[in-house]
PDB file of N, CA and C in Angstrom:
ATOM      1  N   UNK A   1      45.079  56.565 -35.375  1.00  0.00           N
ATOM      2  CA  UNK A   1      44.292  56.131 -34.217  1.00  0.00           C
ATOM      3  C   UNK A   1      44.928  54.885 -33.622  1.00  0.00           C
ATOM      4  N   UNK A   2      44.887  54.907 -32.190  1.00  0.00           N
ATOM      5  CA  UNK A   2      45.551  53.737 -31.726  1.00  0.00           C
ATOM      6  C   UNK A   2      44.530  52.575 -31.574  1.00  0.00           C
ATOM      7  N   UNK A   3      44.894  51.408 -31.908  1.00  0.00           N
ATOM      8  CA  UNK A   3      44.040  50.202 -31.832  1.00  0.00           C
ATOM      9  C   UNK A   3      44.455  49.535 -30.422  1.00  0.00           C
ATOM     10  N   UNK A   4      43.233  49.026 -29.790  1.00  0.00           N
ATOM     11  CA  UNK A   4      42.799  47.953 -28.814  1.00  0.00           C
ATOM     12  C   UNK A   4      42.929  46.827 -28.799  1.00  0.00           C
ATOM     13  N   UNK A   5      43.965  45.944 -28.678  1.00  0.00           N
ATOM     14  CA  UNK A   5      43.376  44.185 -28.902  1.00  0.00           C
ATOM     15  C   UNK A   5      43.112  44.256 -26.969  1.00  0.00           C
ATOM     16  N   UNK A   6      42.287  43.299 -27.007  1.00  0.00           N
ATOM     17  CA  UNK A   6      41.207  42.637 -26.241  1.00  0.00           C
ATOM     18  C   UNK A   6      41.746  41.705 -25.613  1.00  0.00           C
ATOM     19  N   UNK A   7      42.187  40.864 -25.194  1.00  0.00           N
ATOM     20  CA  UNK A   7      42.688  39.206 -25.013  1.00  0.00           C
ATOM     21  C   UNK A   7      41.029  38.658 -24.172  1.00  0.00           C
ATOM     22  N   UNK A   8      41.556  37.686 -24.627  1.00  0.00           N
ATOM     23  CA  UNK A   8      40.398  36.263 -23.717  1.00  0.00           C
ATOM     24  C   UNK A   8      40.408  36.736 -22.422  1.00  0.00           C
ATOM     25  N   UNK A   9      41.693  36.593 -21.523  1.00  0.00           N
ATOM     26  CA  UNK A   9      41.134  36.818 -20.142  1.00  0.00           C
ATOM     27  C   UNK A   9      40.790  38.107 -20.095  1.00  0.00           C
ATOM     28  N   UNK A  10      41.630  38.948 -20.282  1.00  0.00           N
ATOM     29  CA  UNK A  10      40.410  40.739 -20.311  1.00  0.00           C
ATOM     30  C   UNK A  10      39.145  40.336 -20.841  1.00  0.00           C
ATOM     31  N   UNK A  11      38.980  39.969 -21.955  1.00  0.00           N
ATOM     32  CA  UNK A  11      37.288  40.053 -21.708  1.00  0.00           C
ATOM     33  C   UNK A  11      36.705  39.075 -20.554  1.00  0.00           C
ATOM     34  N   UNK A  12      36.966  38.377 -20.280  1.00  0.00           N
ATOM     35  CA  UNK A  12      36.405  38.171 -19.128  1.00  0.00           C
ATOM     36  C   UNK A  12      36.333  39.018 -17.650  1.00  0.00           C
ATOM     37  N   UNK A  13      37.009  39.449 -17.576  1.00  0.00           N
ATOM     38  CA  UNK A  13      37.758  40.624 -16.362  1.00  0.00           C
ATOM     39  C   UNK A  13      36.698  41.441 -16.419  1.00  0.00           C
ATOM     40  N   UNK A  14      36.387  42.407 -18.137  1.00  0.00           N
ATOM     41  CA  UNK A  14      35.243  42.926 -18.653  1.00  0.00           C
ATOM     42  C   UNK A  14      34.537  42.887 -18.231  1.00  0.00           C
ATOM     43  N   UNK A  15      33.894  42.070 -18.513  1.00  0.00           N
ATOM     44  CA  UNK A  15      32.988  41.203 -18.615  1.00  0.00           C
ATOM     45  C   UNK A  15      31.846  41.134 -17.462  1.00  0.00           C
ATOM     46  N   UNK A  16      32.581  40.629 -16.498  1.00  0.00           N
ATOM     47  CA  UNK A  16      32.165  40.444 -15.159  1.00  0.00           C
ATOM     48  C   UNK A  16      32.306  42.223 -14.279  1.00  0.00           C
ATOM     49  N   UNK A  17      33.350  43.218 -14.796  1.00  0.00           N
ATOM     50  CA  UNK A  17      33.251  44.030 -13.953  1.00  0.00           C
ATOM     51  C   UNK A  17      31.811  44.795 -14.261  1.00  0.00           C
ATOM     52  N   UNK A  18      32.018  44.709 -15.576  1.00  0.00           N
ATOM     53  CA  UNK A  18      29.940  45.226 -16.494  1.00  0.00           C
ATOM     54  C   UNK A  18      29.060  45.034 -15.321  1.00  0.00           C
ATOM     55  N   UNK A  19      29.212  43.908 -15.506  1.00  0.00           N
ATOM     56  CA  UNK A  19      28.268  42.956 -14.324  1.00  0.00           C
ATOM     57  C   UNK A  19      27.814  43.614 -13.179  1.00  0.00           C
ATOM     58  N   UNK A  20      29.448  43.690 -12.628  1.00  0.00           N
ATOM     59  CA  UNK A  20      29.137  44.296 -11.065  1.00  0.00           C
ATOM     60  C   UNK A  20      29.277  45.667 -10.852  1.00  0.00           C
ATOM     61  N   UNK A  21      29.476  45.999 -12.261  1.00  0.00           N
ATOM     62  CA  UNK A  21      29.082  48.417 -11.927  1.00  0.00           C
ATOM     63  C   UNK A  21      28.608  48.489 -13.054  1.00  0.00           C
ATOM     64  N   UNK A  22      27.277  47.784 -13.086  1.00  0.00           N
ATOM     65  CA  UNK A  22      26.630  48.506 -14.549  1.00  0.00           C
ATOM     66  C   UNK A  22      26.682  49.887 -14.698  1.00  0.00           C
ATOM     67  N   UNK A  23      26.356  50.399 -13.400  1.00  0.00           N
ATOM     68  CA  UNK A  23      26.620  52.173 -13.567  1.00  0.00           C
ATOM     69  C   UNK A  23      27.747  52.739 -13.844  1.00  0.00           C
ATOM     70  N   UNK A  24      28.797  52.075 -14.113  1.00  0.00           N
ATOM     71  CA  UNK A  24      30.062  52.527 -14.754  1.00  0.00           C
ATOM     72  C   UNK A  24      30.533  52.418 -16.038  1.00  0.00           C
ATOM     73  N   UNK A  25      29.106  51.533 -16.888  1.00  0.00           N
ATOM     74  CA  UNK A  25      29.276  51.200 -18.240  1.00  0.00           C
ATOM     75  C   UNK A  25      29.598  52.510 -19.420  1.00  0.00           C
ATOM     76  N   UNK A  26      28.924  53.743 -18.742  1.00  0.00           N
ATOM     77  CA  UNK A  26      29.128  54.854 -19.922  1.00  0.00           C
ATOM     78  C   UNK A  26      30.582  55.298 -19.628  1.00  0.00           C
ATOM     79  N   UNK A  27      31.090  55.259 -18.275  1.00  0.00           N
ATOM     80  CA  UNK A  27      32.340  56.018 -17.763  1.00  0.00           C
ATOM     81  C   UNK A  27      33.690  54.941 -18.403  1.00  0.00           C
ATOM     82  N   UNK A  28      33.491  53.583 -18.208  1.00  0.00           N
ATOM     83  CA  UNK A  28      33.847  52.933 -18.936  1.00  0.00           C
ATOM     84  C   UNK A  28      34.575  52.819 -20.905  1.00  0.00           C
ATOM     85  N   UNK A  29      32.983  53.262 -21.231  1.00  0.00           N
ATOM     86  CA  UNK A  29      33.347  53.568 -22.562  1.00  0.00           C
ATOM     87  C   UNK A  29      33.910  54.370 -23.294  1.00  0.00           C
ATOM     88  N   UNK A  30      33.552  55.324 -22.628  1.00  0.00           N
ATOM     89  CA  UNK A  30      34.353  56.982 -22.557  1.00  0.00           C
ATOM     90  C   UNK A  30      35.793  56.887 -22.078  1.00  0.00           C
ATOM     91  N   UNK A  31      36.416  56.113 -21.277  1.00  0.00           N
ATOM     92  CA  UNK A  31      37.705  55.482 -21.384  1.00  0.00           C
ATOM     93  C   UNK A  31      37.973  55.081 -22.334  1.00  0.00           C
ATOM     94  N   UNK A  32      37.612  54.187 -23.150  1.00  0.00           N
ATOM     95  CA  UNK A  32      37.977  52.993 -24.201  1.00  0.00           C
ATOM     96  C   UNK A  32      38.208  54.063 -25.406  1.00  0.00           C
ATOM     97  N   UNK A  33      36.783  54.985 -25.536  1.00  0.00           N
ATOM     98  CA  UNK A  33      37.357  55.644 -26.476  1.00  0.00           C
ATOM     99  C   UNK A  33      38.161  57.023 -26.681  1.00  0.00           C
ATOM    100  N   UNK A  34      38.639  57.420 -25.698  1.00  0.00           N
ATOM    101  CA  UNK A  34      39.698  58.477 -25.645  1.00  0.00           C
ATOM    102  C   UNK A  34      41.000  58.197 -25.591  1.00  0.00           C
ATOM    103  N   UNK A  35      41.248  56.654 -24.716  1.00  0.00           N
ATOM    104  CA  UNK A  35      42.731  55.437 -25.347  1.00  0.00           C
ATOM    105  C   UNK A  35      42.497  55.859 -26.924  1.00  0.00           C
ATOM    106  N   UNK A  36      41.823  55.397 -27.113  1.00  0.00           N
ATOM    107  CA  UNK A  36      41.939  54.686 -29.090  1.00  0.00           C
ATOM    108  C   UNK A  36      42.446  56.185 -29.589  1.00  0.00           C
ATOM    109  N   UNK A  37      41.631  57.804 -29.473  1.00  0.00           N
ATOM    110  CA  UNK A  37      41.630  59.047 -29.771  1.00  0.00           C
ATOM    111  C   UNK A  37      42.729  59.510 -29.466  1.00  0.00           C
ATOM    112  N   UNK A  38      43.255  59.555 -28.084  1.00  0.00           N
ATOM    113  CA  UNK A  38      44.902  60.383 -27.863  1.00  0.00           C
ATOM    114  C   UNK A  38      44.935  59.904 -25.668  1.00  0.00           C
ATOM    115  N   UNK A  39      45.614  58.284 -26.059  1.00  0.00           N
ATOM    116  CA  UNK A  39      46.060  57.819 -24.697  1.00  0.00           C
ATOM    117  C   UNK A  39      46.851  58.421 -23.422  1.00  0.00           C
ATOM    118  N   UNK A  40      47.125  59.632 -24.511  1.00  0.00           N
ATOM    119  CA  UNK A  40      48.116  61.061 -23.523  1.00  0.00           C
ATOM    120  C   UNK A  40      46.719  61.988 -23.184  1.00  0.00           C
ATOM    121  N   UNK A  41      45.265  61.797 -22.991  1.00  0.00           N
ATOM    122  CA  UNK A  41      44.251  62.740 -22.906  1.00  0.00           C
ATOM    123  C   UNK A  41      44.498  62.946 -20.971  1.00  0.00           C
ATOM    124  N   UNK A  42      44.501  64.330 -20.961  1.00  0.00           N
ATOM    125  CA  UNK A  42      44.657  64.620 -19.135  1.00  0.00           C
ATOM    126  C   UNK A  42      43.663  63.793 -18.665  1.00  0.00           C
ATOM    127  N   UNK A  43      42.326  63.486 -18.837  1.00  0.00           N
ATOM    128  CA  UNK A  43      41.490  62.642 -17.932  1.00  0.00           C
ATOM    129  C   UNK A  43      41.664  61.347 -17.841  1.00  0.00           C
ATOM    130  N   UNK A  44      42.190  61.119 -18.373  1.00  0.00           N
ATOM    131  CA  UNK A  44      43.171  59.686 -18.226  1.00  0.00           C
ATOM    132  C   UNK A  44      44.131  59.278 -17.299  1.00  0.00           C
ATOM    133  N   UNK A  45      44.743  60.208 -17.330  1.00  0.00           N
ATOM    134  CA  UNK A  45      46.024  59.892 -16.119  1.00  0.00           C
ATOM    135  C   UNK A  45      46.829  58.885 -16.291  1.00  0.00           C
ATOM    136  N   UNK A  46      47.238  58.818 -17.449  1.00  0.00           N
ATOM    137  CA  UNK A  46      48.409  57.256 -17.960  1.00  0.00           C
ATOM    138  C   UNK A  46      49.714  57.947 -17.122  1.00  0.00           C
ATOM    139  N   UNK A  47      50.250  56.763 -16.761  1.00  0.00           N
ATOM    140  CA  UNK A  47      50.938  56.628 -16.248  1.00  0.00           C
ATOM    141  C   UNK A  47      51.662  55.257 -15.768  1.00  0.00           C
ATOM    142  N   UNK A  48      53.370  55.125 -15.949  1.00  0.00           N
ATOM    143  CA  UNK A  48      53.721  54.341 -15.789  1.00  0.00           C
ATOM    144  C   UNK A  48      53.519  53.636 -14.366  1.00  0.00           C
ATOM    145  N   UNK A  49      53.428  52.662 -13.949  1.00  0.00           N
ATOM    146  CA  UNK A  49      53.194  51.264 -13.079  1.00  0.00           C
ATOM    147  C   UNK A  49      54.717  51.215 -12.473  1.00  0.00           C
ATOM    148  N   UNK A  50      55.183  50.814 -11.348  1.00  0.00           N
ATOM    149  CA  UNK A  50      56.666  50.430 -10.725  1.00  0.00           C
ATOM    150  C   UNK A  50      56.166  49.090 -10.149  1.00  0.00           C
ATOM    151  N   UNK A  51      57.610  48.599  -9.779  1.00  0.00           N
ATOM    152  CA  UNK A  51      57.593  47.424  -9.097  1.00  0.00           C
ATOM    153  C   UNK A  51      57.251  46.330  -9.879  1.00  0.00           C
ATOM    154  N   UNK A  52      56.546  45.013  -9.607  1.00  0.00           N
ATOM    155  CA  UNK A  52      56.446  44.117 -10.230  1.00  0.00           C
ATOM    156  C   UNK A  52      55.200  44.318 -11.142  1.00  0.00           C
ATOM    157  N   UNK A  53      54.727  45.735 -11.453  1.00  0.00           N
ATOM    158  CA  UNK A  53      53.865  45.872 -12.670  1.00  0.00           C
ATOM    159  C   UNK A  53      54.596  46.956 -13.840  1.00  0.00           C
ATOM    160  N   UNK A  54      56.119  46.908 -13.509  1.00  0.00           N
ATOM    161  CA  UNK A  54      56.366  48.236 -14.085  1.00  0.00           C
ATOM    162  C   UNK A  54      56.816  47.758 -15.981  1.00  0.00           C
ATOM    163  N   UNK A  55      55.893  47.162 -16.296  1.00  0.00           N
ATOM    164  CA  UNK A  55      55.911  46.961 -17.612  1.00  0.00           C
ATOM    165  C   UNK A  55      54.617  47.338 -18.347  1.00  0.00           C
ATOM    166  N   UNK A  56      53.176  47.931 -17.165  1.00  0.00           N
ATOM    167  CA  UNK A  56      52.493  48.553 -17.826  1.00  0.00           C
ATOM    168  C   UNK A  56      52.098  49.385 -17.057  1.00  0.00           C
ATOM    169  N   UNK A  57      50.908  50.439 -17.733  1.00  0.00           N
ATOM    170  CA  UNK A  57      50.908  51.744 -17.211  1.00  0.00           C
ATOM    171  C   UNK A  57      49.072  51.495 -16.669  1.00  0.00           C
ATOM    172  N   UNK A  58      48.923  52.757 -16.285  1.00  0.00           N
ATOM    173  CA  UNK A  58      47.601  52.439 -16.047  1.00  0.00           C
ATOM    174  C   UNK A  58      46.505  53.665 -16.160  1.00  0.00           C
ATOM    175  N   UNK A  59      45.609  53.637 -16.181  1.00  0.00           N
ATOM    176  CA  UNK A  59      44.970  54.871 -16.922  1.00  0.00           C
ATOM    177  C   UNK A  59      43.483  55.086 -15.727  1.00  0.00           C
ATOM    178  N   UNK A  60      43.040  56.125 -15.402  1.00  0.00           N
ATOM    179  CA  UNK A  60      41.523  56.255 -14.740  1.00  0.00           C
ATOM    180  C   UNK A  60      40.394  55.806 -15.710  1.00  0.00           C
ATOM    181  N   UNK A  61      39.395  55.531 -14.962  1.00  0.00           N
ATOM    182  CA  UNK A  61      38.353  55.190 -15.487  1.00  0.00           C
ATOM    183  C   UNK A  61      37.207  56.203 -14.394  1.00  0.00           C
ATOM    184  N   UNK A  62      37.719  56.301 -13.533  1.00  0.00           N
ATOM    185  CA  UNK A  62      37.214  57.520 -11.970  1.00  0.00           C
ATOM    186  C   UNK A  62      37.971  57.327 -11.189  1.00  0.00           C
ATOM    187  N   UNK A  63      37.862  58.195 -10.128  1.00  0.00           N
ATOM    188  CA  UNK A  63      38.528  58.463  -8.891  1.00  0.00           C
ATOM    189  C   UNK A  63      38.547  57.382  -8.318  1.00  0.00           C
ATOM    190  N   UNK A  64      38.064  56.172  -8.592  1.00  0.00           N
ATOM    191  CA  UNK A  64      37.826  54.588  -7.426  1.00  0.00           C
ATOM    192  C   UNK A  64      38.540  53.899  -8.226  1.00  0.00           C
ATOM    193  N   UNK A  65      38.163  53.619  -9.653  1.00  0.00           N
ATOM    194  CA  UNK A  65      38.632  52.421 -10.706  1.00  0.00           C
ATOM    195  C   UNK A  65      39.043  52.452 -11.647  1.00  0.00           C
ATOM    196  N   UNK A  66      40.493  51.755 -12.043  1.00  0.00           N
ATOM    197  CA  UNK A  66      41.335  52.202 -12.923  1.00  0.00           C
ATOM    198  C   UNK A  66      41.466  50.419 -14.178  1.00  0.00           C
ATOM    199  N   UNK A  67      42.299  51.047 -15.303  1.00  0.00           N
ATOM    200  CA  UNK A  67      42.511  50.183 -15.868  1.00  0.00           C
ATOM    201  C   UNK A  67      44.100  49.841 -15.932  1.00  0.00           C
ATOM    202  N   UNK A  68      44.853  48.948 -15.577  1.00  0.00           N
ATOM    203  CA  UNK A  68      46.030  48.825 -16.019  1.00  0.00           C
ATOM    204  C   UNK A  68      46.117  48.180 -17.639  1.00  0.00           C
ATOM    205  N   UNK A  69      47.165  48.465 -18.508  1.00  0.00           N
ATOM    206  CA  UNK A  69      47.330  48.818 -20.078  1.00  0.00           C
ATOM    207  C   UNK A  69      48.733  48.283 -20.068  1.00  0.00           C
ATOM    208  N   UNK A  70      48.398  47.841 -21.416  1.00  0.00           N
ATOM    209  CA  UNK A  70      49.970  47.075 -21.815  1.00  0.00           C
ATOM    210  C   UNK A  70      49.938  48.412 -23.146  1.00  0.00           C
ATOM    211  N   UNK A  71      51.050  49.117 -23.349  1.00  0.00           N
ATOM    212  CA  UNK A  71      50.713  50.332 -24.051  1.00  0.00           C
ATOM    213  C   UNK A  71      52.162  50.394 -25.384  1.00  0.00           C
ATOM    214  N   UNK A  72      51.732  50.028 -25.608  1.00  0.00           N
ATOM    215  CA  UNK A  72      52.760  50.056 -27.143  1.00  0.00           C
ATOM    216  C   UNK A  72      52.841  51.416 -28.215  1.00  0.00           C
ATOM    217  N   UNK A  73      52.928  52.159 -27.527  1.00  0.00           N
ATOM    218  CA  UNK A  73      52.951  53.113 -28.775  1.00  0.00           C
ATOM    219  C   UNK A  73      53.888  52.923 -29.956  1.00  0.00           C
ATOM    220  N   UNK A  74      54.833  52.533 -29.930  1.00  0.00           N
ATOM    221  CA  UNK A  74      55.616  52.394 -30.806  1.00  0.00           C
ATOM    222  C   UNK A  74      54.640  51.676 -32.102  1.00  0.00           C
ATOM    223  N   UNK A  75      53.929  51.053 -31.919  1.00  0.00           N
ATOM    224  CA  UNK A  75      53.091  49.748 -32.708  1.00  0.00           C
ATOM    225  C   UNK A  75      51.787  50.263 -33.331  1.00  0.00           C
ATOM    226  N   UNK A  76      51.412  51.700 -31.896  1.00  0.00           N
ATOM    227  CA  UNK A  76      50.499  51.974 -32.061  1.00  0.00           C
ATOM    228  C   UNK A  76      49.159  50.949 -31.438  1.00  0.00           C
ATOM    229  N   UNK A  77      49.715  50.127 -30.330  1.00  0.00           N
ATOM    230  CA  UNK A  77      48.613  49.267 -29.779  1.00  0.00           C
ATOM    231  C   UNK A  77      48.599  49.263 -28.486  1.00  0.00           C
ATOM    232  N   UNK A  78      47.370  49.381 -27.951  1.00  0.00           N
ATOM    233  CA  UNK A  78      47.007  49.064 -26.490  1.00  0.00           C
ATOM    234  C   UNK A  78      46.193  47.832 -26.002  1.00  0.00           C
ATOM    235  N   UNK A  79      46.553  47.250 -25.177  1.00  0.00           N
ATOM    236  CA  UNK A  79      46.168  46.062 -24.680  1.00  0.00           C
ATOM    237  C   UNK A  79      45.736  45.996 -23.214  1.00  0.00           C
ATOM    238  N   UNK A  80      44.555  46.226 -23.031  1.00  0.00           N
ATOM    239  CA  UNK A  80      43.971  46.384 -21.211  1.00  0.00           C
ATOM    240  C   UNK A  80      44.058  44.651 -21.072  1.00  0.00           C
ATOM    241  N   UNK A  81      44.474  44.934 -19.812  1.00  0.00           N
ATOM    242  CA  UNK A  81      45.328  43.587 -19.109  1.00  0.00           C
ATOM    243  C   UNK A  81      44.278  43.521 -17.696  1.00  0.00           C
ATOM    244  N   UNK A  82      43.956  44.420 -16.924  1.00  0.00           N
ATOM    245  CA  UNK A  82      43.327  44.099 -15.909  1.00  0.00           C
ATOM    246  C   UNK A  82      42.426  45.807 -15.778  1.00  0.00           C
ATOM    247  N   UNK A  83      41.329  45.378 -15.007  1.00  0.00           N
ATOM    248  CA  UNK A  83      40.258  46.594 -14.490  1.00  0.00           C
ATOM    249  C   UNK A  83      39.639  45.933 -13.347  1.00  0.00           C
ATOM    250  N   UNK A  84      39.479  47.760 -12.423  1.00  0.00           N
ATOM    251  CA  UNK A  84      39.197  47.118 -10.902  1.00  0.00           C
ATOM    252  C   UNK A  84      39.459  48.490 -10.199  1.00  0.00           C
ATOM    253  N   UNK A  85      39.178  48.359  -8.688  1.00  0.00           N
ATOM    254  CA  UNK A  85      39.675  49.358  -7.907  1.00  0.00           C
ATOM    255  C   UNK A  85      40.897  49.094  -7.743  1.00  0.00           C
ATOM    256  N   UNK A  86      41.504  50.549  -7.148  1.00  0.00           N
ATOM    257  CA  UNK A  86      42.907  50.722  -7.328  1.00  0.00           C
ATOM    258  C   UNK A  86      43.904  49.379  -6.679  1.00  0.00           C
ATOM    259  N   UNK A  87      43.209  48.753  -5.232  1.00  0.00           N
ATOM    260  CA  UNK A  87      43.521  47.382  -4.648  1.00  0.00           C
ATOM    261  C   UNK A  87      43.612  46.744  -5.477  1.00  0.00           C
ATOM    262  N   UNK A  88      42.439  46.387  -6.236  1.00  0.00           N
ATOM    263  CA  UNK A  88      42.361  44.745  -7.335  1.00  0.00           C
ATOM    264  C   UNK A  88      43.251  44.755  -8.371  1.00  0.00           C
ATOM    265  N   UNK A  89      43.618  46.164  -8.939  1.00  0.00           N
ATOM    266  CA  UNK A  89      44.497  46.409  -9.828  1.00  0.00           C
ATOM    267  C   UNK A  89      46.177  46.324 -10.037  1.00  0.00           C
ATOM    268  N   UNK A  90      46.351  47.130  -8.461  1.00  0.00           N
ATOM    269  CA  UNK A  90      47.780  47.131  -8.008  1.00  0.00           C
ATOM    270  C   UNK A  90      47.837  45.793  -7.101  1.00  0.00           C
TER     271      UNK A  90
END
C-alpha cells in the first residue's frame, strides 16, 4: 500500500478547502483512499504536470477540482502538495 505524508502547508490548503466545499468532503476522501489502494486507478487520472510543475503529477478529485501530488513510487510515497480548481492548481 502506498503511504501519504501530509506536510504543514497541505494541511492547511486541506484544511481550508474542507471549509469551502464541505460537499466535496466524501469525493475528497474517496480520492485519498484509492491514491493509498492503486494511484494508477482510471478515476483518478494521474498524470504527469509540464512546465514549471513538471516534477509532479496530478490526480481528479471531479470534473472541477484536482489535486496536484509529489508521487514517488519508487519509495512507495505520495505527498499532495496543493488542491483546488484546475486554475488554483495549475
Amino acid at each position: 500500500m502506498i503511504k501519504i505524508i501530509y506536510s504543514v502547508p497541505y494541511i492547511k490548503k486541506g484544511k481550508k478547502f474542507i471549509k469551502k466545499h464541505p460537499d466535496l468532503v466524501q469525493q475528497y476522501e474517496k480520492t485519498i483512499e484509492l491514491l493509498e489502494l492503486n494511484p494508477h486507478h482510471p478515476s483518478l487520472r494521474l498524470h504527469k504536470l509540464t512546465g514549471k510543475l513538471s516534477d509532479l503529477y496530478s490526480v481528479y478529485i471531479n470534473i472541477t477540482y484536482r489535486l496536484s501530488i509529489e508521487f514517488l513510487i519508487q519509495d512507495e510515497k505520495i505527498i499532495p502538495v496543493d488542491i483546488g480548481t484546475h486554475e488554483e492548481v495549475y
